[in-house]
C-alpha atoms as a PDB file:
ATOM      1  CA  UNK A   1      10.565 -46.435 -11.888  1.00  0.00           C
ATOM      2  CA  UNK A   2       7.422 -45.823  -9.893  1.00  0.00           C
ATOM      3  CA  UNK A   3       9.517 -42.896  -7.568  1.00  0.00           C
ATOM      4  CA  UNK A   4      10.276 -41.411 -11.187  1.00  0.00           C
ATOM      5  CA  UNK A   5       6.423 -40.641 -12.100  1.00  0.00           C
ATOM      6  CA  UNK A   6       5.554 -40.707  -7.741  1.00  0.00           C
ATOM      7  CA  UNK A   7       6.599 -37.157  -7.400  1.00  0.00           C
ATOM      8  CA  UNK A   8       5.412 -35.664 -10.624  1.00  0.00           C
ATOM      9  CA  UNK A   9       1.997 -36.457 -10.333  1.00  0.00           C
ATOM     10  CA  UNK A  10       2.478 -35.415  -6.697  1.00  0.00           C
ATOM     11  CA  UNK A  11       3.610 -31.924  -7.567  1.00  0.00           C
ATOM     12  CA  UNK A  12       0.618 -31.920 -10.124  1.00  0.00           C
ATOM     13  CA  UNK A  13      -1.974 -33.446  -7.674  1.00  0.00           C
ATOM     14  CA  UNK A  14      -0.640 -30.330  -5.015  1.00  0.00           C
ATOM     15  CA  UNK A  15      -1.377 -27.455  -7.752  1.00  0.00           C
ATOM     16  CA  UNK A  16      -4.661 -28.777  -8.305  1.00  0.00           C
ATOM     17  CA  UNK A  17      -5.832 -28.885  -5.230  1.00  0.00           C
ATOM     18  CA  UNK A  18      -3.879 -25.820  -4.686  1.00  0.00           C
ATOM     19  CA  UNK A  19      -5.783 -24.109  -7.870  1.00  0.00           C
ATOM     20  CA  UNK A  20      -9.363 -25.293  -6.465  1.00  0.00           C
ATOM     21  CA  UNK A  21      -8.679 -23.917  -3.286  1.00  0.00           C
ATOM     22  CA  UNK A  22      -8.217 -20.926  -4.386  1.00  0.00           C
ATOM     23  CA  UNK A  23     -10.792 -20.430  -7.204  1.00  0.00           C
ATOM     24  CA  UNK A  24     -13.068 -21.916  -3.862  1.00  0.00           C
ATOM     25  CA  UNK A  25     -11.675 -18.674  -1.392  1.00  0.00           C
ATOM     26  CA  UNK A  26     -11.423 -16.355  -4.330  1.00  0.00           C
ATOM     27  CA  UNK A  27     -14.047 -13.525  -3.989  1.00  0.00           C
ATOM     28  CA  UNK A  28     -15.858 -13.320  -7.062  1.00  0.00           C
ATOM     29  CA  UNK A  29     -15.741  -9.814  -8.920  1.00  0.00           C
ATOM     30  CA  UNK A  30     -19.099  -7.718  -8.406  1.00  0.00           C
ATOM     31  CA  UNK A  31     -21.694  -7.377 -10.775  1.00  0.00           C
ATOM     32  CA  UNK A  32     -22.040  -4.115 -11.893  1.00  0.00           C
ATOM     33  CA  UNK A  33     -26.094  -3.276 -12.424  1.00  0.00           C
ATOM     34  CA  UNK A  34     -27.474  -0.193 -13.005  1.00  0.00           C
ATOM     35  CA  UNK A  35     -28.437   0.294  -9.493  1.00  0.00           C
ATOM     36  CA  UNK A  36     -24.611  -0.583  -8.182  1.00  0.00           C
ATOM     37  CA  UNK A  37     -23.289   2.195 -10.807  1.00  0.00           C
ATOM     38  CA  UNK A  38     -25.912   4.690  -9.319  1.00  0.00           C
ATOM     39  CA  UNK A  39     -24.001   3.885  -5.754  1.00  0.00           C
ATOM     40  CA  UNK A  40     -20.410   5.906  -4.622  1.00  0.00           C
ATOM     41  CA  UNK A  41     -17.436   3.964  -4.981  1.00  0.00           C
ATOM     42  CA  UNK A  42     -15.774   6.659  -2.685  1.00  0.00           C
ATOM     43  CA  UNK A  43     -16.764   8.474   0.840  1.00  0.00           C
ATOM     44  CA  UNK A  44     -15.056  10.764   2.484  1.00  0.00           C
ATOM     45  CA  UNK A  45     -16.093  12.720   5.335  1.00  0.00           C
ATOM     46  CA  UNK A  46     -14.450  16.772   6.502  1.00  0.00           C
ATOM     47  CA  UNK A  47     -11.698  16.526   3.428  1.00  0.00           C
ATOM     48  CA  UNK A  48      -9.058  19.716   2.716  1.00  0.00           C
ATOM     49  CA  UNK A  49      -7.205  19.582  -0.801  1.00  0.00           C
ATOM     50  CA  UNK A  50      -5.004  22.500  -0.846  1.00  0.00           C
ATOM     51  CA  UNK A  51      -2.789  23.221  -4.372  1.00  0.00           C
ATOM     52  CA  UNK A  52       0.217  24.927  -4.830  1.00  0.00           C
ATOM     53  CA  UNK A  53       2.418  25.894  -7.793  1.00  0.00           C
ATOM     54  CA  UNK A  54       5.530  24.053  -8.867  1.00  0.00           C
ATOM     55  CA  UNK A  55       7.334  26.660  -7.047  1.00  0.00           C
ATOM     56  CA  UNK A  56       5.607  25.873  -3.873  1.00  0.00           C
ATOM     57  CA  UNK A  57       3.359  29.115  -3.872  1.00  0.00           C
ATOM     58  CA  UNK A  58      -0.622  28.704  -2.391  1.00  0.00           C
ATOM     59  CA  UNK A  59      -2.877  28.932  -4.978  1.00  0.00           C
ATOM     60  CA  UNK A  60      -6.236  27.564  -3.425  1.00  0.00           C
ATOM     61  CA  UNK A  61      -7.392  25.005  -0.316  1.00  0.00           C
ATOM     62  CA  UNK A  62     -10.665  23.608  -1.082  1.00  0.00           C
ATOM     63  CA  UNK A  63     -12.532  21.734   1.849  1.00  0.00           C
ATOM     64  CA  UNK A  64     -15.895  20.003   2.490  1.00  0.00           C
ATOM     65  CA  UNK A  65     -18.329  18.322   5.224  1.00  0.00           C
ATOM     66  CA  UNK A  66     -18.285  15.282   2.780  1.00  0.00           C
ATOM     67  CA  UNK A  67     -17.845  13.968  -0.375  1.00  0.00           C
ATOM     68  CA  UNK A  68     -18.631  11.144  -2.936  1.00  0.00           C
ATOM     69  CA  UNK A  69     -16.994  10.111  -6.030  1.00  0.00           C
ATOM     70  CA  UNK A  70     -18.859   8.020  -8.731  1.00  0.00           C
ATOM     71  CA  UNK A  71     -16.720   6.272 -10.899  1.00  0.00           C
ATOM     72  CA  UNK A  72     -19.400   5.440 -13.471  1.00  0.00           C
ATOM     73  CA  UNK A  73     -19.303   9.462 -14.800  1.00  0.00           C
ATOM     74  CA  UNK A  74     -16.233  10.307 -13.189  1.00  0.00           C
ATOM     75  CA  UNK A  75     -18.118  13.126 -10.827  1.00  0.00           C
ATOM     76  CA  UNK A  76     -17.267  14.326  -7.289  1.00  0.00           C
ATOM     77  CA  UNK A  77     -20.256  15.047  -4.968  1.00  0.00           C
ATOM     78  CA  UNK A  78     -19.176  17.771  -2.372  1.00  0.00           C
ATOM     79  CA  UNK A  79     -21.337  18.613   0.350  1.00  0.00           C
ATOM     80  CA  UNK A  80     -20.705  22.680   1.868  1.00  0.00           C
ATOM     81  CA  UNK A  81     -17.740  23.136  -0.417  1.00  0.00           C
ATOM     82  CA  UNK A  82     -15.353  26.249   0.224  1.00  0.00           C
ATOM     83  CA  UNK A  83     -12.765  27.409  -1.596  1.00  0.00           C
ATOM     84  CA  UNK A  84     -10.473  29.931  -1.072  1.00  0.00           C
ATOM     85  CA  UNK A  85      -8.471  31.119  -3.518  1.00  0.00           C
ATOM     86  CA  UNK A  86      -4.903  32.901  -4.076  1.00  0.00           C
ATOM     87  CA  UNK A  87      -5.237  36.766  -5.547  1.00  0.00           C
ATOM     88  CA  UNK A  88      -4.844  40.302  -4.999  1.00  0.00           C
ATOM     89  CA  UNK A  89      -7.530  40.261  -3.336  1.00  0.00           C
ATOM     90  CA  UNK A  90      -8.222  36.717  -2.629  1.00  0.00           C
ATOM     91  CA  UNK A  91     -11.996  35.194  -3.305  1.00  0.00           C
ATOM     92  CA  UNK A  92     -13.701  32.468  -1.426  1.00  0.00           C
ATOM     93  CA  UNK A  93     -16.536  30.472  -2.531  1.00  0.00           C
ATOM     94  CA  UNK A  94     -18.957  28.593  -1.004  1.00  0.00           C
ATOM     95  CA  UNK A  95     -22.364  26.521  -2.006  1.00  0.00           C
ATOM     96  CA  UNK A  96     -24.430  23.874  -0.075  1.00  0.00           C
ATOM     97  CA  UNK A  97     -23.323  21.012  -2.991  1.00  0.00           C
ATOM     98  CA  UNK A  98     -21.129  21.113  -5.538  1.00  0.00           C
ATOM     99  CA  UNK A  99     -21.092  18.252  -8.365  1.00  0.00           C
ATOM    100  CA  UNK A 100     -17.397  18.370 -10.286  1.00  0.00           C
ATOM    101  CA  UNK A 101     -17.362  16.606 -13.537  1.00  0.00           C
ATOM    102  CA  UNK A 102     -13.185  15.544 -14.756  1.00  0.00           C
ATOM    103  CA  UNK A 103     -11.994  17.588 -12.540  1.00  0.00           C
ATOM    104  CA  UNK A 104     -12.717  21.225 -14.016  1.00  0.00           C
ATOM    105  CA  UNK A 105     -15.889  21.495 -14.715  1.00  0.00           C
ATOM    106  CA  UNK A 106     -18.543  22.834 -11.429  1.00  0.00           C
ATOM    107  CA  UNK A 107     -21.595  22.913 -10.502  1.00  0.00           C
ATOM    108  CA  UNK A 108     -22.404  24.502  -7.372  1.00  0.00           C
ATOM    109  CA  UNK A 109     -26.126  24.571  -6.379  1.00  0.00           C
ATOM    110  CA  UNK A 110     -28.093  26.320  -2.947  1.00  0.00           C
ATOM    111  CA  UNK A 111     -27.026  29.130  -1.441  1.00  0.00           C
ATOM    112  CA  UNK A 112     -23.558  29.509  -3.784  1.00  0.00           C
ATOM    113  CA  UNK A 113     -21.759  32.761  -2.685  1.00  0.00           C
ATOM    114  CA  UNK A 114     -18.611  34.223  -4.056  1.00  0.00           C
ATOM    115  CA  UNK A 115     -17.045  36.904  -1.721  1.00  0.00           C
ATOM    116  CA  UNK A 116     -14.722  38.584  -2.992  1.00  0.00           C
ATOM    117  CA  UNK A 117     -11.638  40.214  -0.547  1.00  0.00           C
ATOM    118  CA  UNK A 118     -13.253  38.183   2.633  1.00  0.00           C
ATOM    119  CA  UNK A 119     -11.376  40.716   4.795  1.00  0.00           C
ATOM    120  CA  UNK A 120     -11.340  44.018   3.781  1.00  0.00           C
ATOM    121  CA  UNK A 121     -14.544  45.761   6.004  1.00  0.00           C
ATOM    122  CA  UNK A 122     -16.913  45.808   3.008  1.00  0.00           C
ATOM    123  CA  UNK A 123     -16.352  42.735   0.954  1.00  0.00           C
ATOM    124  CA  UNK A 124     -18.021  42.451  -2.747  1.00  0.00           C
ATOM    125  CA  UNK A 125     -20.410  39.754  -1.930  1.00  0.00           C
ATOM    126  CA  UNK A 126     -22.083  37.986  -5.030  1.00  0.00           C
ATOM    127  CA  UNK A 127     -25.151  35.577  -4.151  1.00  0.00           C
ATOM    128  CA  UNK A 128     -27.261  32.927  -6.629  1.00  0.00           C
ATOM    129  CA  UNK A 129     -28.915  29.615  -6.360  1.00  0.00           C
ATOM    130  CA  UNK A 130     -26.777  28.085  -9.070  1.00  0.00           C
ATOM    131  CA  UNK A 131     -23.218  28.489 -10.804  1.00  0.00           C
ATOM    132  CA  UNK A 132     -21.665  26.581 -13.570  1.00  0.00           C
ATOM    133  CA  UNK A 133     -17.487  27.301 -12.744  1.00  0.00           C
ATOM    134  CA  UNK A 134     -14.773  26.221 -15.008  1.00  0.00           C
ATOM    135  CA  UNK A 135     -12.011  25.961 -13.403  1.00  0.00           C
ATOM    136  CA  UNK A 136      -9.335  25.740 -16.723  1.00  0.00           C
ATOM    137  CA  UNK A 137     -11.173  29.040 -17.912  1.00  0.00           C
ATOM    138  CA  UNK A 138     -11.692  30.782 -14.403  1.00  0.00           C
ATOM    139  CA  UNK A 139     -15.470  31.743 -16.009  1.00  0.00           C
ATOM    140  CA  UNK A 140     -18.774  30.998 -13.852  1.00  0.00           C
ATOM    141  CA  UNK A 141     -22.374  31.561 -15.237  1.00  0.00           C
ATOM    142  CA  UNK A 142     -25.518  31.174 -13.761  1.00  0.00           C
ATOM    143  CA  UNK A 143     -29.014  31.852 -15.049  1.00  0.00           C
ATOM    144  CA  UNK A 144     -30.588  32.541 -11.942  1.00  0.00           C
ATOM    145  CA  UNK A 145     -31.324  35.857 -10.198  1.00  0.00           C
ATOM    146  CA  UNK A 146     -27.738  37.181  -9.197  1.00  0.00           C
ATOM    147  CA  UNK A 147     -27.460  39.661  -6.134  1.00  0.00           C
ATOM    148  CA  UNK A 148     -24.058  41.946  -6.282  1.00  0.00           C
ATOM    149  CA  UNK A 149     -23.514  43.765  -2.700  1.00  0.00           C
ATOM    150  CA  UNK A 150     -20.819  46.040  -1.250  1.00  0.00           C
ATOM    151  CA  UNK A 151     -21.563  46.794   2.516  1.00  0.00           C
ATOM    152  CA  UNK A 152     -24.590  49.231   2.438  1.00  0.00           C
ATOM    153  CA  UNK A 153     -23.051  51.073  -0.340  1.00  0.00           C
ATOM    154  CA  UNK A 154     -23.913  48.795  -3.127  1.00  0.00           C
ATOM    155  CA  UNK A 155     -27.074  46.770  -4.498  1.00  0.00           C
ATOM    156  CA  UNK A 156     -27.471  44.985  -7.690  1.00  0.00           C
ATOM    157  CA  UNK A 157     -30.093  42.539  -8.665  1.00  0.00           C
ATOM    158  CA  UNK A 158     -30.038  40.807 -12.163  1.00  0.00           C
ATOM    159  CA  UNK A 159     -31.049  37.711 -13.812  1.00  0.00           C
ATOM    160  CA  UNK A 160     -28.450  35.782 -15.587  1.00  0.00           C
ATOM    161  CA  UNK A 161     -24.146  36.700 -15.305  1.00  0.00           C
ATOM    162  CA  UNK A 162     -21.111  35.583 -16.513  1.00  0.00           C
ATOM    163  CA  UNK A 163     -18.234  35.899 -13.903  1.00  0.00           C
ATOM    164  CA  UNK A 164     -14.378  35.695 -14.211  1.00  0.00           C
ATOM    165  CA  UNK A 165     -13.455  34.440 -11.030  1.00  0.00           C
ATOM    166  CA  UNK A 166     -10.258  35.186 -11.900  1.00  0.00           C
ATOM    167  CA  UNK A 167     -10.275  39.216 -12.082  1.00  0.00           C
ATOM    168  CA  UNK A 168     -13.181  39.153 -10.552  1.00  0.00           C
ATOM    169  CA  UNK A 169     -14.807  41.223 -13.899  1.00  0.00           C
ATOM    170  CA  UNK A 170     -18.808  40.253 -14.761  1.00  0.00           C
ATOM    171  CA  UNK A 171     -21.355  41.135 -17.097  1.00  0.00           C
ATOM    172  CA  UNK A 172     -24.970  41.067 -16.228  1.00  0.00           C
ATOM    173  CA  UNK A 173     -27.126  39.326 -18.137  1.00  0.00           C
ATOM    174  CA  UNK A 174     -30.601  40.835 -17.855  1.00  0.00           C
ATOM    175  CA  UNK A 175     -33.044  42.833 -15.829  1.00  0.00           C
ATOM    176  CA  UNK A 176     -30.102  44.459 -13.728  1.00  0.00           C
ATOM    177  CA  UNK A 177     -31.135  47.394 -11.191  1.00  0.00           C
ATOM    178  CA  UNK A 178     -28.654  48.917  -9.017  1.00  0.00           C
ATOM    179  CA  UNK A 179     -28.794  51.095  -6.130  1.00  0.00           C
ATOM    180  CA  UNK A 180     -25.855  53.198  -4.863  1.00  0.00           C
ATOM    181  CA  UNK A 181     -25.368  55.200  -1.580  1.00  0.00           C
ATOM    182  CA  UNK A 182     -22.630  57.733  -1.643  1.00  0.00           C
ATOM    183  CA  UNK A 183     -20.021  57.061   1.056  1.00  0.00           C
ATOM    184  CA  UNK A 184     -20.697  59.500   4.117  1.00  0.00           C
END
């Protein structure tokens, strides 16, 4: 009768010991505070995302020195973000940071840079301080002072545009002056 209840209560007496040392080697979960949130959950250092279509056609490669994603406000920290982009021409664009909130929505700040046909001789070269880029829409606007060039052909200064990155079409906000040379 004794064997009968023996090797219950051993099999019990083994989980609970079992249980405690576990809950004993068990890493608790972290406290989240407001100055863990504040902190990257992600690094990454010299990353290349390149997307295609279903098909298997090149649409765009983005790449970066670094980046940092913060969970907390779902945002992507890029540090010297390019991208280069599919079209007829192509476009590449290029800031010292970039902050990307879900995904589509950009912020590229210092130095941001949109060049237009990279590789033709005299490249449309756009130049700001600060664009706001949605990717779903293709539109980027910045408030800032805006500088359009085309080789020595071509200077525009203006304060504020709106930018379809996509057709590569923009409208000028404000204070625009432009200076044209005719070709030689």
């Amino acid at each position: 009768m004794a064997w009968r209840w023996g090797l219950p209560l051993l099999a019990i007496g083994l989980s609970v010991l079992g249980l405690w040392w576990s809950a004993r080697t068990t890493p608790l979960a972290p406290v989240v505070t407001e100055e863990s949130a504040a902190l990257p959950q992600l690094r990454m250092q010299g990353i290349e995302r390149v997307t295609v279509k279903a098909d298997g056609t090149w649409v765009s490669t983005l790449t970066a020195s670094a980046a940092e994603y913060y969970s907390a406000n779902d945002e992507l920290w890029l540090t010297q973000p390019i991208v280069r982009a599919a079209g007829t021409p192509p476009n590449h664009l290029t800031a010292d940071t970039a902050r990307v909130q879900q995904g589509q929505h950009w912020l590229l700040t210092g130095n941001v840079v949109v060049t237009n046909d990279p590789d033709h001789p005299t490249p449309l070269v756009i130049h700001t301080e600060q664009l706001q880029y949605d990717t779903a829409s293709q539109l980027a606007t910045t408030e800032q002072a805006v500088n359009i060039r085309q080789g020595e052909r071509m200077n525009t200064d203006a304060i504020g545009m709106t930018l379809n990155l996509e057709t590569m079409e923009f409208d000028l906000h404000e204070h625009v002056r432009s200076t044209f040379r005719p070709d030689q």
